[in-house]
C-alpha atoms as a PDB file:
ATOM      1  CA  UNK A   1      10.234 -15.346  13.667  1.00  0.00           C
ATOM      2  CA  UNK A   2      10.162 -12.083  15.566  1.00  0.00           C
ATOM      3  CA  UNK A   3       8.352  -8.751  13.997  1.00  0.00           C
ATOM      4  CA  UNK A   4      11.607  -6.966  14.572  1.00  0.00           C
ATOM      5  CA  UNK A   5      15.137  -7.984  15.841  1.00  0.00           C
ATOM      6  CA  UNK A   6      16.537  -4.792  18.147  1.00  0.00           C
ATOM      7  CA  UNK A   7      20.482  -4.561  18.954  1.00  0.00           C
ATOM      8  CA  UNK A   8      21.957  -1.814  20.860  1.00  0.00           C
ATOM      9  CA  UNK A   9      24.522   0.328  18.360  1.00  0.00           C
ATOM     10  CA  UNK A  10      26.826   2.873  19.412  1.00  0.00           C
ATOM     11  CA  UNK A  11      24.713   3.317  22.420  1.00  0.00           C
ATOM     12  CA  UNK A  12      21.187   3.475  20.292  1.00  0.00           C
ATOM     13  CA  UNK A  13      18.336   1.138  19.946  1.00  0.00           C
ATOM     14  CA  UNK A  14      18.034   0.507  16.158  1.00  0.00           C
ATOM     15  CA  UNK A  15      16.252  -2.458  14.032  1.00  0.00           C
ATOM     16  CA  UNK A  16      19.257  -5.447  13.456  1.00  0.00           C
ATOM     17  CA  UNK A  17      19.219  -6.352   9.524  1.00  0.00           C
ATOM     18  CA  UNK A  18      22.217  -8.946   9.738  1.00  0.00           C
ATOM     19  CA  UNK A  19      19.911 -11.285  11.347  1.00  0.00           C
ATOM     20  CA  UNK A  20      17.042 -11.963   9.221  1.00  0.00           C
ATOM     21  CA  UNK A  21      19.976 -11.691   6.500  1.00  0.00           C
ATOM     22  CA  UNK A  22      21.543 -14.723   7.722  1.00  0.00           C
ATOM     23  CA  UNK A  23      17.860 -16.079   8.803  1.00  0.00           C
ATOM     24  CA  UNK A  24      17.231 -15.743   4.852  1.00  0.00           C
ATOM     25  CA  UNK A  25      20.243 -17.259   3.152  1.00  0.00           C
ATOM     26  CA  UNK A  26      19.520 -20.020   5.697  1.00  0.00           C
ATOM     27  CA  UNK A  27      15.995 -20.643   4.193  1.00  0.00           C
ATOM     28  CA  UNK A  28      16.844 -19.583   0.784  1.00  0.00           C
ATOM     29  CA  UNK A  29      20.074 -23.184   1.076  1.00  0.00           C
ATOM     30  CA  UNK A  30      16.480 -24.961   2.655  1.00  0.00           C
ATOM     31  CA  UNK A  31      14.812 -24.330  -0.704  1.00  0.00           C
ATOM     32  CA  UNK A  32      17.690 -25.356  -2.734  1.00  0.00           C
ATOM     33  CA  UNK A  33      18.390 -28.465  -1.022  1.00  0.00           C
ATOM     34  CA  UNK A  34      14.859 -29.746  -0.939  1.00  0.00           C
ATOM     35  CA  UNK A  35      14.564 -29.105  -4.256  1.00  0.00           C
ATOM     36  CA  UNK A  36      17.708 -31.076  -4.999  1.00  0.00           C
ATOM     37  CA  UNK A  37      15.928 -34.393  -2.741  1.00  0.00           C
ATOM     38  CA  UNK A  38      12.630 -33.046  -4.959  1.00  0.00           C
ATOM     39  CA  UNK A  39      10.196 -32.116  -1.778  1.00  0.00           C
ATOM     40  CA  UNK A  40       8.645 -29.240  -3.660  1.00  0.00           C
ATOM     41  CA  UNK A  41       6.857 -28.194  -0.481  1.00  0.00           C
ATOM     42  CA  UNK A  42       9.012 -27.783   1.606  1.00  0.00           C
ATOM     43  CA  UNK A  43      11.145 -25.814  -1.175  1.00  0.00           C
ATOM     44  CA  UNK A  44       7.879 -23.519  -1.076  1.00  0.00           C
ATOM     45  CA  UNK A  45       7.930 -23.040   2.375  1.00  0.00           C
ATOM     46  CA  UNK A  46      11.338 -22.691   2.930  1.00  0.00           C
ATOM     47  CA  UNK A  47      11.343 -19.744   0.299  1.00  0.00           C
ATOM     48  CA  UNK A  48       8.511 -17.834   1.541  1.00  0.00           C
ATOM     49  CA  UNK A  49      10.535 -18.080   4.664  1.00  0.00           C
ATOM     50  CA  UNK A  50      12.881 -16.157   3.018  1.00  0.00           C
ATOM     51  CA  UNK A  51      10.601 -13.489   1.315  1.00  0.00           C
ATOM     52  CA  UNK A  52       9.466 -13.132   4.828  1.00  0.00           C
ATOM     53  CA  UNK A  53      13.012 -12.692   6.304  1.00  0.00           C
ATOM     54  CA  UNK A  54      14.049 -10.597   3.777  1.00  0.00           C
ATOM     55  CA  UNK A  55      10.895  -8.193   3.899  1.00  0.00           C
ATOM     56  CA  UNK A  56      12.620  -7.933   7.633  1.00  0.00           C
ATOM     57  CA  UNK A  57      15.921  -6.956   6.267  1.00  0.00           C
ATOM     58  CA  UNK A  58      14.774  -4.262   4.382  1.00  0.00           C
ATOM     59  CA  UNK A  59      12.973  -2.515   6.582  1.00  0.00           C
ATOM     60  CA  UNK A  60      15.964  -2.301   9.082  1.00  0.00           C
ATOM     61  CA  UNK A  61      17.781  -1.310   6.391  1.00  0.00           C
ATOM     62  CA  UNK A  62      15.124   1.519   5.596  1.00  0.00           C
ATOM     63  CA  UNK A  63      15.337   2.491   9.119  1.00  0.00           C
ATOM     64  CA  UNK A  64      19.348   2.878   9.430  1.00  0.00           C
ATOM     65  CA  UNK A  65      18.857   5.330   6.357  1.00  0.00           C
ATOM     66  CA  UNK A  66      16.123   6.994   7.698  1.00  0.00           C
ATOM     67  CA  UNK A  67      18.335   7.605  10.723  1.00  0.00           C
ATOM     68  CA  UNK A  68      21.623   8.356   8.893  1.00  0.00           C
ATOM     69  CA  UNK A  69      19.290  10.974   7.029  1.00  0.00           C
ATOM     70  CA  UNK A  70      18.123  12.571  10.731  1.00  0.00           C
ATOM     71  CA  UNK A  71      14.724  11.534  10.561  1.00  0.00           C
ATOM     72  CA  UNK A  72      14.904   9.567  13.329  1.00  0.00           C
ATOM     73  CA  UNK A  73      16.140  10.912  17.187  1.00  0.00           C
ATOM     74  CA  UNK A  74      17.286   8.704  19.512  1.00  0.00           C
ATOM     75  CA  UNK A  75      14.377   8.990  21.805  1.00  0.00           C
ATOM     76  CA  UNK A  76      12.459   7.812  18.827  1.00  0.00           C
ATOM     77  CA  UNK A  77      10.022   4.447  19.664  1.00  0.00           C
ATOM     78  CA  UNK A  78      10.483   1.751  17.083  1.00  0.00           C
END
């Protein structure tokens, strides 16, 4: 798992919340499942992947306000 996940938009550089979305409904179907086949464990793991993933998503989505707001320029470093 990366610290950030940066994608090009409309010619800017801006922090990509789709994937760790998709990264976290992933893990989030991991935890379900191995709690279905009971391996509690990995169910643990599996959703602190997705805490994790999701802690991602939100700050990308903090950032895209931020920059819908102005706060951020383009020349700004992430």
């Amino acid at each position: 798992m990366t610290d950030k996940v940066m994608t090009i938009f409309e010619g800017r550089l801006m922090i990509d919340y789709a994937y760790p979305c998709m990264m976290a409904e992933k893990a989030i179907k991991q935890a379900h499942e191995n709690m279905l086949e009971r391996q509690y464990d990995e169910a643990i793991e599996a959703a602190l992947g997705a805490i994790a993933e999701t802690k991602l998503m939100i700050n990308a989505i903090k950032d895209m306000k931020e920059r819908s707001n102005g706060i951020h320029d383009k020349a700004s470093a992430l």
